[in-house]
N, C-alpha and C. Protein backbone atom coordinates (compact mmCIF):
# COMPACT_ATOMS: atom_id res chain seq x y z
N UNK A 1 93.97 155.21 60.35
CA UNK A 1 94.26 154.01 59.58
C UNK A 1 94.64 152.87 60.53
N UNK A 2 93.83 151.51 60.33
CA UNK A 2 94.33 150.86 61.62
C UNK A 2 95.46 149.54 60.93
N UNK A 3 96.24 149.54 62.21
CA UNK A 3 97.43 148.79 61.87
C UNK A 3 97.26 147.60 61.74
N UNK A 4 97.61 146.44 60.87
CA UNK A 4 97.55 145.19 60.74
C UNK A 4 96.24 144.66 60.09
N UNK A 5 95.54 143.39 60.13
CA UNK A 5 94.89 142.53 59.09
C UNK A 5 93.76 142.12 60.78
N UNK A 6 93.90 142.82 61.45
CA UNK A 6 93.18 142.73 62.89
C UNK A 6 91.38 143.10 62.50
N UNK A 7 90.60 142.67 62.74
CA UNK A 7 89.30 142.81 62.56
C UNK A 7 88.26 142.46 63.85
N UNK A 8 87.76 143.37 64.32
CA UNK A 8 86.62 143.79 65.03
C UNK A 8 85.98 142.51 65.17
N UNK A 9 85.86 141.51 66.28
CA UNK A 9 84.74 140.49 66.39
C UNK A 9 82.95 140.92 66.68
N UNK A 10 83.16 142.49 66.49
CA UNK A 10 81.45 142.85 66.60
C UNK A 10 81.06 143.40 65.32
N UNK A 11 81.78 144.52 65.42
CA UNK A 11 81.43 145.06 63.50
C UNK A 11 81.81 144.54 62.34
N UNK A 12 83.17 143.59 62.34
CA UNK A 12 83.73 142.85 61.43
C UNK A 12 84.35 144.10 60.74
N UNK A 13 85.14 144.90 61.42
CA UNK A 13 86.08 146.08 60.54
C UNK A 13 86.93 146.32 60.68
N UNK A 14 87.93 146.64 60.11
CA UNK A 14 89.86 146.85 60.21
C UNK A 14 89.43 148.17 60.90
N UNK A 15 89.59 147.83 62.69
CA UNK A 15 90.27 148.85 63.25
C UNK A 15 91.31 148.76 64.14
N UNK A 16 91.72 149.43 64.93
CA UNK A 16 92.75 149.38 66.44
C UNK A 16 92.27 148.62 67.34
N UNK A 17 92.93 147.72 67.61
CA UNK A 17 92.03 146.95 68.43
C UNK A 17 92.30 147.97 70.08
N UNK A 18 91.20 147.43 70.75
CA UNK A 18 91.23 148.25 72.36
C UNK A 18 90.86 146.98 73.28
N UNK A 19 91.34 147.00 74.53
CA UNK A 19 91.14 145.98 75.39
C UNK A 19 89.92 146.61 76.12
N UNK A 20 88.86 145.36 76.18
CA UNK A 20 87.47 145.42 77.02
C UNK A 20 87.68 144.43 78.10
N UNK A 21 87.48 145.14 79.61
CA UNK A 21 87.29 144.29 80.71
C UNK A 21 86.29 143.60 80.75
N UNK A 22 85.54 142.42 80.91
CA UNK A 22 84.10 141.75 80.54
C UNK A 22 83.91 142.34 82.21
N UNK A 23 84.20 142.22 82.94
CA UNK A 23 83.66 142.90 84.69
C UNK A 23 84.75 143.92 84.65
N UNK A 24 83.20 144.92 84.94
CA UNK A 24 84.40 146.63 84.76
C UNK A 24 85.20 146.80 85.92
N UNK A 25 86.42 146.85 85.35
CA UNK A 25 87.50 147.43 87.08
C UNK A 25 86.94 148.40 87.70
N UNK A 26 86.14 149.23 87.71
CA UNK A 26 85.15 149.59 87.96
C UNK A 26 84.89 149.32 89.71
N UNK A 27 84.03 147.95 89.24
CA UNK A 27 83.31 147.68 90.15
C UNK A 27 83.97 145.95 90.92
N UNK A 28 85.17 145.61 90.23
CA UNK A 28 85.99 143.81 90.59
C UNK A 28 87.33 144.60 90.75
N UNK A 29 87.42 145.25 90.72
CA UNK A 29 89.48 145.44 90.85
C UNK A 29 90.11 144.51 90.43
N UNK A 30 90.96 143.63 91.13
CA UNK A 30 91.87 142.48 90.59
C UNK A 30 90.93 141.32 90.05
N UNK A 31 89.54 141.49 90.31
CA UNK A 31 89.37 139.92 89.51
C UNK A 31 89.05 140.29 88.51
N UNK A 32 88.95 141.00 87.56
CA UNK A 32 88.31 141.59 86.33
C UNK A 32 89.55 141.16 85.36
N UNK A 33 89.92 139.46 85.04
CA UNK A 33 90.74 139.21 84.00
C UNK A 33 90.37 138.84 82.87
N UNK A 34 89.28 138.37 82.68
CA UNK A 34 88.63 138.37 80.96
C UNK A 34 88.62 139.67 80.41
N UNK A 35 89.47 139.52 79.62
CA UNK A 35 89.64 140.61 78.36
C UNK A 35 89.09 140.24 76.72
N UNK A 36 88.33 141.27 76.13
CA UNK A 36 88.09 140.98 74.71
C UNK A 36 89.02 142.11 74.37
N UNK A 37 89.24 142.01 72.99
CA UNK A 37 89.76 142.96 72.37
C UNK A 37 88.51 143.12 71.23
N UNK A 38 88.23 144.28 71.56
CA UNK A 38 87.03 144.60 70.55
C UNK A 38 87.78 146.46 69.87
N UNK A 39 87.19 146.96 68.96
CA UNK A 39 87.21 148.55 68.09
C UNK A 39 87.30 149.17 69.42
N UNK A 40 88.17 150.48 69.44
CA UNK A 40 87.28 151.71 70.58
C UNK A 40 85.65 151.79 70.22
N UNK A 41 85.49 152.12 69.04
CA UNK A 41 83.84 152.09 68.71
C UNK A 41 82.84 151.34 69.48
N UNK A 42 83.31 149.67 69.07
CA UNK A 42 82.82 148.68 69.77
C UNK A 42 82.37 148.52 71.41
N UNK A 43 83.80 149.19 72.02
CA UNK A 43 84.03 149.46 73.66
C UNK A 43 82.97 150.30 73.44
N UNK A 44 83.20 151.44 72.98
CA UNK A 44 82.63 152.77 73.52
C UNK A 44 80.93 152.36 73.57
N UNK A 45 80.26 151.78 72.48
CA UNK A 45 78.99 151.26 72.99
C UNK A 45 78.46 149.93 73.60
N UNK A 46 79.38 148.90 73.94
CA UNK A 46 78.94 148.44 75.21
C UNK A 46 79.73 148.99 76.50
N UNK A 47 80.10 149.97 76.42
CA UNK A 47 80.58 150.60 77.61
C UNK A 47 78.82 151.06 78.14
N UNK A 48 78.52 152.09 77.07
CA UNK A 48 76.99 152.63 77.12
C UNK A 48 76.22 151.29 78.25
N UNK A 49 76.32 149.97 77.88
CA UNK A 49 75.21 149.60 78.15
C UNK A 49 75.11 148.81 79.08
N UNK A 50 76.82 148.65 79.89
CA UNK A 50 76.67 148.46 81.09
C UNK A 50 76.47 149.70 82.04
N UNK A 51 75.99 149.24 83.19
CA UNK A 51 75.29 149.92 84.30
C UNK A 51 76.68 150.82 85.06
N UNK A 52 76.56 151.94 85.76
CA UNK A 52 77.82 151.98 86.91
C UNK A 52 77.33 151.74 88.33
N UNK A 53 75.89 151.15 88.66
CA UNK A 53 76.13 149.88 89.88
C UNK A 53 76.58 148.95 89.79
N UNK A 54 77.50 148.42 90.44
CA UNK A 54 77.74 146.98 90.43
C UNK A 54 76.12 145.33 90.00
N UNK A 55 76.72 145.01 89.30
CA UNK A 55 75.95 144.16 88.94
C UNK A 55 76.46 142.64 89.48
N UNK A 56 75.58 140.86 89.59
CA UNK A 56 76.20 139.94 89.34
C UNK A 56 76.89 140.11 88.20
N UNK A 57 78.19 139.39 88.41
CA UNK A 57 78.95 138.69 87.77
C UNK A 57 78.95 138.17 86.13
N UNK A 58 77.50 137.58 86.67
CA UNK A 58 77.31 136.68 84.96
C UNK A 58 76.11 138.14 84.13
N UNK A 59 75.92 138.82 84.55
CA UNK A 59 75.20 140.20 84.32
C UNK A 59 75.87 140.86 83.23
N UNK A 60 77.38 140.78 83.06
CA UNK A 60 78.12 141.64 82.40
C UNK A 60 78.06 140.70 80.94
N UNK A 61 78.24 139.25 81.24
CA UNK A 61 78.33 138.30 80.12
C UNK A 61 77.27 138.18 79.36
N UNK A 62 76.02 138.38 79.47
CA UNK A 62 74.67 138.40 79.36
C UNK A 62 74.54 139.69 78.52
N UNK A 63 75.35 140.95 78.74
CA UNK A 63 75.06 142.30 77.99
C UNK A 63 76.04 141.94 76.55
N UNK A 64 76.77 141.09 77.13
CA UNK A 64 77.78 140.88 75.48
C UNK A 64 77.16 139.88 74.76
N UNK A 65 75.97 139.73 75.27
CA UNK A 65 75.45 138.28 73.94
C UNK A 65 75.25 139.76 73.20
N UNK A 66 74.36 140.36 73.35
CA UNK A 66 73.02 141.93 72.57
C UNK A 66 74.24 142.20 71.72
N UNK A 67 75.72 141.87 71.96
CA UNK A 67 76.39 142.08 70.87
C UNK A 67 76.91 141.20 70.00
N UNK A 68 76.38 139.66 70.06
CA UNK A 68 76.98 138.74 69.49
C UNK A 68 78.02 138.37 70.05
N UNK A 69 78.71 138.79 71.19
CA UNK A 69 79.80 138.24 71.64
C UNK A 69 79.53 136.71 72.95
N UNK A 70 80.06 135.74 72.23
CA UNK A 70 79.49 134.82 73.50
C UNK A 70 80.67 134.17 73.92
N UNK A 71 80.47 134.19 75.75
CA UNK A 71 81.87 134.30 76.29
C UNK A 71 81.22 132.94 77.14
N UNK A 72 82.19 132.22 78.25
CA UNK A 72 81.61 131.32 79.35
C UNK A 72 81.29 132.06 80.19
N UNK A 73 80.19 132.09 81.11
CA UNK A 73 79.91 132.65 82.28
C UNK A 73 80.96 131.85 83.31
N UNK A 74 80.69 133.20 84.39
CA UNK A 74 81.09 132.60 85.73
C UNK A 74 80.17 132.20 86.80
């Protein structure tokens, strides 16, 4: 049951929200400060659809349009 009136900016659904790194710590360590808060659900499949090579930068911003999410590039 998720807590509060909080809603998913991809699925549009009352869940928990989870913090998404837009550049996976992964592969930026300390510069990876854009955060979305998207569902675990949400994470869990654009987790899928980034790469685990390092990619450019604006590479990661570009995989969150395919979800409707539109952020500023760097």
């Amino acid at each position: 049951m998720p807590s509060g009136n909080w809603v998913c900016p991809v699925c549009k659904e009352k869940r928990d929200p989870t913090r998404h790194h837009v550049l996976p710590k992964r592969h930026f360590k300390k510069r990876s400060k854009d955060i979305l808060k998207v569902c675990r659900r949400c994470h869990d499949k654009i987790e899928m659809n980034m790469p685990r090579k390092e990619q450019p930068a604006v590479f990661y911003y570009k995989v969150l349009t395919l979800f409707g999410i539109f952020l500023d590039s760097v």
